[in-house]
C-alpha atoms as a PDB file:
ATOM      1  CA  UNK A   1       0.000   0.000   0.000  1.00  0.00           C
ATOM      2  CA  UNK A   2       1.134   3.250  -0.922  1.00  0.00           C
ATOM      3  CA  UNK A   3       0.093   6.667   0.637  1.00  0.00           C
ATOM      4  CA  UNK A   4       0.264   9.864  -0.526  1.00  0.00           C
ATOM      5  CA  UNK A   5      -0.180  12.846   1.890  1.00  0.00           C
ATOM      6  CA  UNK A   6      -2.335  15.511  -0.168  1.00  0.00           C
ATOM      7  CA  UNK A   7      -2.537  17.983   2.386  1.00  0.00           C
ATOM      8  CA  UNK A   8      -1.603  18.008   6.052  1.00  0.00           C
ATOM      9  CA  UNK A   9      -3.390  21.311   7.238  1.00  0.00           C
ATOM     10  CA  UNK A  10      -6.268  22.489   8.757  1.00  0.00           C
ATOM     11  CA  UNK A  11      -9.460  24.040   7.638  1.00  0.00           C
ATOM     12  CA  UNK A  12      -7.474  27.638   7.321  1.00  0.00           C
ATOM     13  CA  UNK A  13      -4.228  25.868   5.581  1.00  0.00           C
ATOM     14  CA  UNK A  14      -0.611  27.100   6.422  1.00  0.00           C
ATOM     15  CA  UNK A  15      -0.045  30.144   5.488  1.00  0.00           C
ATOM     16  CA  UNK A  16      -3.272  31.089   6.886  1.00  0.00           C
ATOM     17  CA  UNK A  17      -5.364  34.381   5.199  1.00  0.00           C
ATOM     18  CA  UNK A  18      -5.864  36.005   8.806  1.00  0.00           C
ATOM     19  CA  UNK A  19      -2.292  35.213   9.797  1.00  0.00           C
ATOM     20  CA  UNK A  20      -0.724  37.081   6.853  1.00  0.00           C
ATOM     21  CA  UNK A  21      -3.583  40.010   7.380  1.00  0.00           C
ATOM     22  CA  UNK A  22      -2.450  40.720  10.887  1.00  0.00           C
ATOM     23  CA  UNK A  23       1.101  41.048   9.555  1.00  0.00           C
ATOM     24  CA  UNK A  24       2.110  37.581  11.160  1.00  0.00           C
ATOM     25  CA  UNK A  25       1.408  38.215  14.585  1.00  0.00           C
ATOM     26  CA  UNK A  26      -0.622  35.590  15.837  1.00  0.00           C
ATOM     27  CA  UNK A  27       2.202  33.405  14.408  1.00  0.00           C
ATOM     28  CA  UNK A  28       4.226  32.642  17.245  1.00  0.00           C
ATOM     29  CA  UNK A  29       6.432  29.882  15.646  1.00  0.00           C
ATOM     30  CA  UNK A  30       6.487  32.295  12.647  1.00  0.00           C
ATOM     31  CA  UNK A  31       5.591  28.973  10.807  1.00  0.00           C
ATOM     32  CA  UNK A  32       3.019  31.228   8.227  1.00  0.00           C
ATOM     33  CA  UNK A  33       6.543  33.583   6.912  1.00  0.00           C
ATOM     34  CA  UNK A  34       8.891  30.409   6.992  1.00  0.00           C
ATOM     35  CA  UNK A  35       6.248  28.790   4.670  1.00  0.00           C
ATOM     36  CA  UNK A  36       7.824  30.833   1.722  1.00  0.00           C
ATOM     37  CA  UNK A  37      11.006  29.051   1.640  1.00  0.00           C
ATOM     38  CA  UNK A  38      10.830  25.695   3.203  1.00  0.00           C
ATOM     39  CA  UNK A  39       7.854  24.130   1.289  1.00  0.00           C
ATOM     40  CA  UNK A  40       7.403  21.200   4.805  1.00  0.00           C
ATOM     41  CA  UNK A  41       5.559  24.309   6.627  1.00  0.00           C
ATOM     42  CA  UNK A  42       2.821  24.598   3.839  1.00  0.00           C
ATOM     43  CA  UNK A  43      -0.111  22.598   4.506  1.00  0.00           C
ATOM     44  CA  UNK A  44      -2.836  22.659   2.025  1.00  0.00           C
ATOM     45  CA  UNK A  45      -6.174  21.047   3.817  1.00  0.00           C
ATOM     46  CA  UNK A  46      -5.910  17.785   4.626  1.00  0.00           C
ATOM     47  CA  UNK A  47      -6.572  14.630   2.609  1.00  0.00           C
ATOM     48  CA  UNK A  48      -4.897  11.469   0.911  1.00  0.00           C
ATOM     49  CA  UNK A  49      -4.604   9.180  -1.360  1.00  0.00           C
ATOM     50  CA  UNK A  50      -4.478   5.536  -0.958  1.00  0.00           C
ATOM     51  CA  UNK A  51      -2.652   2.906  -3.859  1.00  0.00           C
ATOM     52  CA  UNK A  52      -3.308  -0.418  -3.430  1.00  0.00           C
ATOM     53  CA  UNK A  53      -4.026  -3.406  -5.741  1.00  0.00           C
ATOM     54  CA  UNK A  54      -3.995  -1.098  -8.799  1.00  0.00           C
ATOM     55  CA  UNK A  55      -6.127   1.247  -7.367  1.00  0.00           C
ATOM     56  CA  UNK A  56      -6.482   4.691  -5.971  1.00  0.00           C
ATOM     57  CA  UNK A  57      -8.784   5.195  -2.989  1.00  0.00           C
ATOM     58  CA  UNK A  58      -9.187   8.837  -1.767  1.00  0.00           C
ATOM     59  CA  UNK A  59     -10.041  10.241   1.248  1.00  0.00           C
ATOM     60  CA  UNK A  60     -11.824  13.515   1.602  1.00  0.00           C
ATOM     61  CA  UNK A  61     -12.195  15.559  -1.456  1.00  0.00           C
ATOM     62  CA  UNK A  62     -10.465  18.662  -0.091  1.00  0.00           C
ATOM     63  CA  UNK A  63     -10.963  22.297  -0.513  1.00  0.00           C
ATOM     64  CA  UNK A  64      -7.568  22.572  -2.257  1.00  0.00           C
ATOM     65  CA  UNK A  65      -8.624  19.190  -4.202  1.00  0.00           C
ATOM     66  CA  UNK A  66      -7.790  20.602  -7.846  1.00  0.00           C
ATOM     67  CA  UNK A  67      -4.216  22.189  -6.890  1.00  0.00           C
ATOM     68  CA  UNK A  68      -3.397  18.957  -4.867  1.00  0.00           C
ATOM     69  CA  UNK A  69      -4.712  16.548  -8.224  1.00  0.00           C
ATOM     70  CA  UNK A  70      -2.158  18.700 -10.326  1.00  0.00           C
ATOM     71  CA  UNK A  71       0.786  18.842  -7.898  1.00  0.00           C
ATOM     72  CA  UNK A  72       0.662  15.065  -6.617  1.00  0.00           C
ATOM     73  CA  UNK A  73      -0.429  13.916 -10.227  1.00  0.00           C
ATOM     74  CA  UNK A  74      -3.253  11.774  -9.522  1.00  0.00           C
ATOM     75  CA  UNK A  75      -3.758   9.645 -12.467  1.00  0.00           C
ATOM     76  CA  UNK A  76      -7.361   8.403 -11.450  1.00  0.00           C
ATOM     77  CA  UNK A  77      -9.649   7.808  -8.462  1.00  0.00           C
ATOM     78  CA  UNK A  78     -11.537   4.395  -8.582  1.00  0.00           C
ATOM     79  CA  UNK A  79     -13.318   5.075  -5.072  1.00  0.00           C
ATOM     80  CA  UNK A  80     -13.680   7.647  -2.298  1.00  0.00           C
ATOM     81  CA  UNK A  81     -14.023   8.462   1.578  1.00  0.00           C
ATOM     82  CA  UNK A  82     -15.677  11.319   3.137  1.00  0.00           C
ATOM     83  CA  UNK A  83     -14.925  11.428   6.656  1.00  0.00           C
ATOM     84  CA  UNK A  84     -17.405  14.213   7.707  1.00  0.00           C
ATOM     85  CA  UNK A  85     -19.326  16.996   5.912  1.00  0.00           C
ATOM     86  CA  UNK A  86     -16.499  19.669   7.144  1.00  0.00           C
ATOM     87  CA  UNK A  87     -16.296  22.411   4.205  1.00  0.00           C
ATOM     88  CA  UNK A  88     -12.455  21.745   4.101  1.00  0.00           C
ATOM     89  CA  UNK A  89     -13.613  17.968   3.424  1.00  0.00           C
ATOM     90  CA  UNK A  90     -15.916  18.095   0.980  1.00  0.00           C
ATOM     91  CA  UNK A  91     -15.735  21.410  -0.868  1.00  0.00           C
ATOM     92  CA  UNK A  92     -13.613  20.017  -4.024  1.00  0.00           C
ATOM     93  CA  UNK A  93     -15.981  17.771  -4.719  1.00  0.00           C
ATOM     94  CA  UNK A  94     -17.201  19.478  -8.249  1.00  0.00           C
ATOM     95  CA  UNK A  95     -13.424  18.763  -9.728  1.00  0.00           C
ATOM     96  CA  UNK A  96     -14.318  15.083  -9.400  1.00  0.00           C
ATOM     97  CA  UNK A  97     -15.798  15.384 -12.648  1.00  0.00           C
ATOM     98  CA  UNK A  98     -12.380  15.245 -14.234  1.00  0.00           C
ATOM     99  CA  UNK A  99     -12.079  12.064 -13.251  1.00  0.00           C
ATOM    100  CA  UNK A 100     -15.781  10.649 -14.148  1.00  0.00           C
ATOM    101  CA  UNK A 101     -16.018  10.629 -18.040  1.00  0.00           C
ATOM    102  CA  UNK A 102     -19.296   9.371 -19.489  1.00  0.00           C
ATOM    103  CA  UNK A 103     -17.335   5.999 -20.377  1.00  0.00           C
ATOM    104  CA  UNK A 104     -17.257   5.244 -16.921  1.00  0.00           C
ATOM    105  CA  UNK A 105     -19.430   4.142 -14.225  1.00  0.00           C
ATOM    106  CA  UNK A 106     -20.229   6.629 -11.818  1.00  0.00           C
ATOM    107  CA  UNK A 107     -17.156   7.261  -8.794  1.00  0.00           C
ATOM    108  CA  UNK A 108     -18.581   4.998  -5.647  1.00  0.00           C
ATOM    109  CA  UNK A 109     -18.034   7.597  -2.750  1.00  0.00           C
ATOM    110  CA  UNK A 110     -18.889   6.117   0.632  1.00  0.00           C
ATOM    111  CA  UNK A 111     -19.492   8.090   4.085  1.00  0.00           C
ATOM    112  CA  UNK A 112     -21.892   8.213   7.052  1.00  0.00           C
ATOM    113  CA  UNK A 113     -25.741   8.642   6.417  1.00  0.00           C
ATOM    114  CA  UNK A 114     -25.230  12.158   7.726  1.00  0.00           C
ATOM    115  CA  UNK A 115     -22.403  12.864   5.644  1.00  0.00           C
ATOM    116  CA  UNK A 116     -24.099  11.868   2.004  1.00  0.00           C
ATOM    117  CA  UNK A 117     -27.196  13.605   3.492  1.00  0.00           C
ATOM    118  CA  UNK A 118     -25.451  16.952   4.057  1.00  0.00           C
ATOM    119  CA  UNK A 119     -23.763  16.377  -0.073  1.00  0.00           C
ATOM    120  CA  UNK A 120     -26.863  15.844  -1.566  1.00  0.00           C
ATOM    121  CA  UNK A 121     -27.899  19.083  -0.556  1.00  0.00           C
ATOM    122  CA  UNK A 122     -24.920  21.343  -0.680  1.00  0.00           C
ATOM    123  CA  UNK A 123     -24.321  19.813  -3.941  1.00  0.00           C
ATOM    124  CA  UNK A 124     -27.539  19.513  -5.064  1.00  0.00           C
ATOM    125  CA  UNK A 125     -27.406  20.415  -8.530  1.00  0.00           C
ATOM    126  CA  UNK A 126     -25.197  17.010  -9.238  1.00  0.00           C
ATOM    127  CA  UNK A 127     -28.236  14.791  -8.042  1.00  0.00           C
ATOM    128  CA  UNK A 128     -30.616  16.453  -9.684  1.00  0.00           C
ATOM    129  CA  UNK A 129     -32.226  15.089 -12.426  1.00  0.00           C
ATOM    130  CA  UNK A 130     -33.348  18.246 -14.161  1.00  0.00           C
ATOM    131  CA  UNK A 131     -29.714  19.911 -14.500  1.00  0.00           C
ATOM    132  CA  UNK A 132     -28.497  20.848 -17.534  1.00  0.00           C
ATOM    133  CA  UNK A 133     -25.544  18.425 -17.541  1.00  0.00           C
ATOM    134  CA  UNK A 134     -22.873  19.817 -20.158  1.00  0.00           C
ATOM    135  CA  UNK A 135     -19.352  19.029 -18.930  1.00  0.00           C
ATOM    136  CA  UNK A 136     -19.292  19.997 -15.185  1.00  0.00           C
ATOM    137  CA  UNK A 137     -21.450  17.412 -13.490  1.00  0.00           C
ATOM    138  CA  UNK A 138     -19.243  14.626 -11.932  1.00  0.00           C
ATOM    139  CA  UNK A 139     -20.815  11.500 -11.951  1.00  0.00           C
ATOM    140  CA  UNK A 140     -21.231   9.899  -8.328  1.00  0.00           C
ATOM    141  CA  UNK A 141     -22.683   7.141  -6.591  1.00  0.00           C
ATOM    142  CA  UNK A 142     -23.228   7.749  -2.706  1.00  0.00           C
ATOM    143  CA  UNK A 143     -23.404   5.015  -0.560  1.00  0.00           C
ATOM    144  CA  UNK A 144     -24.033   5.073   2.990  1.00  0.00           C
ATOM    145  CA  UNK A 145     -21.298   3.397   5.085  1.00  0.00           C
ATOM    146  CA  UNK A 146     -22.718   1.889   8.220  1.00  0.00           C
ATOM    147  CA  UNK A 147     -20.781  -1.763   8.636  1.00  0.00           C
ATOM    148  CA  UNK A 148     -17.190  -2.961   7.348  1.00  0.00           C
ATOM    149  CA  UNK A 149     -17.191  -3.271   3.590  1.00  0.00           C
ATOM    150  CA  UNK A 150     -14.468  -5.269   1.134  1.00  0.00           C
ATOM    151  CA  UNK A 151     -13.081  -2.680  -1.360  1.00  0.00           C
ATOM    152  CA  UNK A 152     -10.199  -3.787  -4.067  1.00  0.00           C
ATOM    153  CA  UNK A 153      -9.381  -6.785  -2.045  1.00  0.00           C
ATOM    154  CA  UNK A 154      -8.813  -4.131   1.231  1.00  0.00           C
ATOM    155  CA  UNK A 155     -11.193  -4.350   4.501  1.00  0.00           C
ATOM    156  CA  UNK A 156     -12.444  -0.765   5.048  1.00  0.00           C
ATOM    157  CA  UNK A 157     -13.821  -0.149   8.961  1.00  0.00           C
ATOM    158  CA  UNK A 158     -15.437   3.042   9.669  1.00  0.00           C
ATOM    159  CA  UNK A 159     -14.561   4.464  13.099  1.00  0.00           C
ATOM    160  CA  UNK A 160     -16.617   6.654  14.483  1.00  0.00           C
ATOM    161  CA  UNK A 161     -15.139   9.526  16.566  1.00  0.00           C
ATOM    162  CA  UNK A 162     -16.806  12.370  18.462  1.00  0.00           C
ATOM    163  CA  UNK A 163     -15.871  15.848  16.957  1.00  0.00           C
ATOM    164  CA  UNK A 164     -17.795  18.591  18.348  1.00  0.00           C
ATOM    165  CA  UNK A 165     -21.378  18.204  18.215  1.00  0.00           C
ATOM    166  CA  UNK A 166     -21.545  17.068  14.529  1.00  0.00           C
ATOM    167  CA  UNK A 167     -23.280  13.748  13.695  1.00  0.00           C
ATOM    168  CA  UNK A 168     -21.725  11.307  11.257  1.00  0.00           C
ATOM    169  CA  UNK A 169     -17.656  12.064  11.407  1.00  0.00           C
ATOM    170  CA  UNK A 170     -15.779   8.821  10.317  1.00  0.00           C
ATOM    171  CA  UNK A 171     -11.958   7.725  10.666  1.00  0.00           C
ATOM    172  CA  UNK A 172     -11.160   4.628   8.764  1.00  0.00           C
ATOM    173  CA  UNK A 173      -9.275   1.636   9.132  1.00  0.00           C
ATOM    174  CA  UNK A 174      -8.023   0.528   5.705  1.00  0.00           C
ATOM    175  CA  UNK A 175      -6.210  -2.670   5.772  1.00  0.00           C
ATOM    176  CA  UNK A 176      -3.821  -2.147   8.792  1.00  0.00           C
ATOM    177  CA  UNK A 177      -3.812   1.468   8.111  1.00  0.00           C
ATOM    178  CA  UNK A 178      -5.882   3.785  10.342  1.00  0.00           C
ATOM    179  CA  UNK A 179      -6.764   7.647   9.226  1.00  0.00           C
ATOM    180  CA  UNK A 180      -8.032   9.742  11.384  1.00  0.00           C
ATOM    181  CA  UNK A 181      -8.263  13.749  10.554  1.00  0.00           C
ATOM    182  CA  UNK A 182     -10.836  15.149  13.171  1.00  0.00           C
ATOM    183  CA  UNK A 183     -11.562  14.483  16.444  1.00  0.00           C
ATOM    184  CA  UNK A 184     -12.034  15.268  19.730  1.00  0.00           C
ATOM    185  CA  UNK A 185     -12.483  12.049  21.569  1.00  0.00           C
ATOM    186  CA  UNK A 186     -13.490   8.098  20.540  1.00  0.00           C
ATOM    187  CA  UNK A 187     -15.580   5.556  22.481  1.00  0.00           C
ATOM    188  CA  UNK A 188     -13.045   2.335  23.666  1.00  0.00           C
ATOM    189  CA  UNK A 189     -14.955  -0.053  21.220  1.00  0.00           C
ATOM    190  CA  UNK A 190     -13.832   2.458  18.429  1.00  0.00           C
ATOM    191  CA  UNK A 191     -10.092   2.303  20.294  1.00  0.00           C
ATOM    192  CA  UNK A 192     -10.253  -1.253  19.869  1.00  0.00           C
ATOM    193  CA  UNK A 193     -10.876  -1.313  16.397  1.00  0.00           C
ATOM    194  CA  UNK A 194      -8.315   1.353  15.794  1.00  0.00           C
ATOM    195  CA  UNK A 195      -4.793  -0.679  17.837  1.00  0.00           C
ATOM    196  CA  UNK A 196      -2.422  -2.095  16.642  1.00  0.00           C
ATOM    197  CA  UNK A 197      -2.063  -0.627  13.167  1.00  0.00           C
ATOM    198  CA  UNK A 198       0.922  -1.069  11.282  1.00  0.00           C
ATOM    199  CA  UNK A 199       0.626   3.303  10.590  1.00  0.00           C
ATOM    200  CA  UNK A 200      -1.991   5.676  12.236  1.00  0.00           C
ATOM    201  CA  UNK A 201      -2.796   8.496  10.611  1.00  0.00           C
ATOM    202  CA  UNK A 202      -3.662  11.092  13.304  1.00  0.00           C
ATOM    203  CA  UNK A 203      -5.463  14.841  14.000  1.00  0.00           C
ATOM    204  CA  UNK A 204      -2.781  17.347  15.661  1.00  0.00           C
ATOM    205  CA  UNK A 205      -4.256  20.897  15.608  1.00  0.00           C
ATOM    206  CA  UNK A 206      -1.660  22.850  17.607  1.00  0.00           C
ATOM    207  CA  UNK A 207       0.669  22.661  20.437  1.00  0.00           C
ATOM    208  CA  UNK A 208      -1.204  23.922  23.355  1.00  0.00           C
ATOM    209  CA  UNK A 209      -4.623  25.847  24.060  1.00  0.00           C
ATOM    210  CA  UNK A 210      -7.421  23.275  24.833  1.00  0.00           C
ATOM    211  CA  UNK A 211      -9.781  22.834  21.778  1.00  0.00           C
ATOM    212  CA  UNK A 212     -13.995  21.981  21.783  1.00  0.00           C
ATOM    213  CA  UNK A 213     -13.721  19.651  18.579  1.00  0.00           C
ATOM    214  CA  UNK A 214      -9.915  18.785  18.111  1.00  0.00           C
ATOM    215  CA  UNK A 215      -6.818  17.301  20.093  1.00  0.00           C
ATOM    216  CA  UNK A 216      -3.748  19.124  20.462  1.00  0.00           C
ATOM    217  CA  UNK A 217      -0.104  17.790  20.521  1.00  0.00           C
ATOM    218  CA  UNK A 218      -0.233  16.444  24.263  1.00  0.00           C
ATOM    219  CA  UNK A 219      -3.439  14.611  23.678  1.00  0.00           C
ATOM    220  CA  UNK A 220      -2.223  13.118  20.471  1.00  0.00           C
ATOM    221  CA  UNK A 221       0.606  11.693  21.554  1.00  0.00           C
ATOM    222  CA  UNK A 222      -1.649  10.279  24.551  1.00  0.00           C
ATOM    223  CA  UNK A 223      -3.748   8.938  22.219  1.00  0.00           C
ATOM    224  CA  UNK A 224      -0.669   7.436  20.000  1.00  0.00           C
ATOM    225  CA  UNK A 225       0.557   5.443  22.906  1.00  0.00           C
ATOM    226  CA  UNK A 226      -2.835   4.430  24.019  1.00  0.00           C
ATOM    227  CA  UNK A 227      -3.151   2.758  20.224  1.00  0.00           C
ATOM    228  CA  UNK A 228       0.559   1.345  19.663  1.00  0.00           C
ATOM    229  CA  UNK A 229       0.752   1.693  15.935  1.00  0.00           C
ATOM    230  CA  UNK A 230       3.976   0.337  14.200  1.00  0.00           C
ATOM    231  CA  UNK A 231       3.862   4.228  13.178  1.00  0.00           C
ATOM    232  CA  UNK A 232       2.393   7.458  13.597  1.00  0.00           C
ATOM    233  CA  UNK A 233       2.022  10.689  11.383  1.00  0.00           C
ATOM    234  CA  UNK A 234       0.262  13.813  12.624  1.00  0.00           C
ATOM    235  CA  UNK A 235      -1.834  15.511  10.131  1.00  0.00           C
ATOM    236  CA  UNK A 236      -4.898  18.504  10.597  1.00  0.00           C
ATOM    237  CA  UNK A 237      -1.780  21.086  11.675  1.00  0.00           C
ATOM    238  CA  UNK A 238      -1.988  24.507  11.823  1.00  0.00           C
ATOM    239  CA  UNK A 239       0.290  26.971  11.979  1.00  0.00           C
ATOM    240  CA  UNK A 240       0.796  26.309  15.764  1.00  0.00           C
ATOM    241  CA  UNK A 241       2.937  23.170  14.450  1.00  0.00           C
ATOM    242  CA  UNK A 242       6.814  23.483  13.641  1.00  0.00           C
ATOM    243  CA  UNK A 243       7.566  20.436  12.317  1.00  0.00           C
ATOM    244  CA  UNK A 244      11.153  20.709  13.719  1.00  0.00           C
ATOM    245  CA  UNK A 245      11.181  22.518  16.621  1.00  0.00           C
ATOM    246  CA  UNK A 246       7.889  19.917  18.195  1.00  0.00           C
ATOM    247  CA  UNK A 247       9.348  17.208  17.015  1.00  0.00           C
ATOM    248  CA  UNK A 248      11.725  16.858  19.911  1.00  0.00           C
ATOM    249  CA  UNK A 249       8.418  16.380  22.041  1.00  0.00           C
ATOM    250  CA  UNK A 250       7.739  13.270  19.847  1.00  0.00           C
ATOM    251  CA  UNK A 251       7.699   9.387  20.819  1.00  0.00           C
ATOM    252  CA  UNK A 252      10.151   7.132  18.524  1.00  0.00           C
ATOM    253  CA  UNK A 253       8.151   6.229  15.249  1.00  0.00           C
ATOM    254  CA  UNK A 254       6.120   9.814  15.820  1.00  0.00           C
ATOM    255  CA  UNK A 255       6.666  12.228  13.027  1.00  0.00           C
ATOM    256  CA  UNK A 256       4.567  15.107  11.403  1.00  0.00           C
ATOM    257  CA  UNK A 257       3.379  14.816   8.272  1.00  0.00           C
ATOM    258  CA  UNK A 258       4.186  17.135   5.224  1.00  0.00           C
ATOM    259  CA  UNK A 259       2.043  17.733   2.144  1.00  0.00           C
ATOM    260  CA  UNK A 260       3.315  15.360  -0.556  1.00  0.00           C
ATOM    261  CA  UNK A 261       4.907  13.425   1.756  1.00  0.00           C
ATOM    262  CA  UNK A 262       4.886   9.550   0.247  1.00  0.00           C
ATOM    263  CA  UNK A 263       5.198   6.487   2.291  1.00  0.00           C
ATOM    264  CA  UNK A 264       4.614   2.246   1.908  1.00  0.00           C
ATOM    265  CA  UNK A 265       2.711   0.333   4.466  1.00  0.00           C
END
């Protein structure tokens, strides 16, 4: 299995728009200026892309889903993973269409019954059967995800996870792989499911400051230990994150993620 790291950031991406507003201030790591020269400290919103068997799963169709396609060279998608309805998650959805020509069956894209509710109406105009069609509709097939599922010879395990107060947010377990962008806290069944994973995936919003809906460094770490991976890569990082300086607060096979970083499981 190969991975490909799309984007490692959060919902603001590295540099973010207010940071560079406000003149850099709220930068303490000055992570949003160094992102001009050292390309590691730019973090597009976060997503990947899965190889395996021949194929190309991805997961979450990013806001920065066109730029990332052209950068990382996706050559096709055969299947995709929404973890939760998040804007940053789900907004590059339209640019699917580039890779749903009418000689092909419709993309399978699978996610919580909350999650393919919230598409069908935010992108309502690609499930209705009364648009004009042209060239700009991608061609889709939702499916709710509620049990385990077989996919390209992999066993795909939603997790659910607690992330705010929104219904429906998914990690997966793909294989012995386990990718998990936003969260706040998971039930010990879902812990269960998620040990013992040859590479964990993991949200790491900043290095301090409590948050409603996310875990910071400390708590990641925590929760690292608590699910013994073979590896673990932090992703969901904002501008709070220096991937050098915090890495000396890391465990042995704990590392932070970088966009186009590419790894095999």
């Amino acid at each position: 299995m190969k991975i490909t790291f799309l984007g490692t950031g959060t919902s603001h991406g590295v540099p973010s728009i207010d940071c560079m507003l406000l003149g850099y201030s709220r930068c303490k790591k000055d992570v949003c200026r160094l992102s001009a020269d050292d390309p590691k400290h730019r973090r597009m919103r976060s997503s990947i892309v899965i190889e395996i068997n021949g194929k190309h799963i991805l997961i979450d169709v990013s806001a920065d889903f066109r730029q990332q396609a052209l950068m990382w060279r996706i050559p096709k998608i055969d299947a995709t993973l929404i973890t939760h309805c998040h804007a940053d998650h789900i907004s590059g959805l339209p640019d699917i269409r580039s890779y749903t020509p009418p000689s092909s069956p419709p993309l399978p894209l699978f996610g919580s019954s909350e999650t393919v509710d919230t598409i069908k109406q935010t992108f309502s105009y690609i499930f209705s059967s009364s648009t004009f069609v042209g060239g700009g509709i991608p061609r889709i097939d939702l499916n709710v995800l509620d049990r385990p599922i077989s996919l390209f010879g992999v066993d795909i395990t939603p997790l659910p996870v607690l992330h705010g107060n929104l219904k429906g947010c998914f990690g997966y377990r793909i294989g012995n792989v386990v990718y998990i962008p936003d969260m706040k806290s998971m039930e010990e069944s879902v812990k269960d499911l998620a040990k013992k994973a040859d590479c964990l995936i993991l949200n790491c919003l900043r290095d301090e400051r409590e948050h409603a809906s996310h875990l910071i460094l400390d708590q990641s770490i925590a929760l690292a230990r608590q699910l013994s991976p073979g590896r673990c890569y932090f992703i969901h990082m904002c501008h709070d994150i220096h991937y050098q300086q915090d890495a000396t607060r890391l465990d042995e096979g704990m590392e932070f993620s970088y966009d186009g970083l590419s790894i095999e499981v």
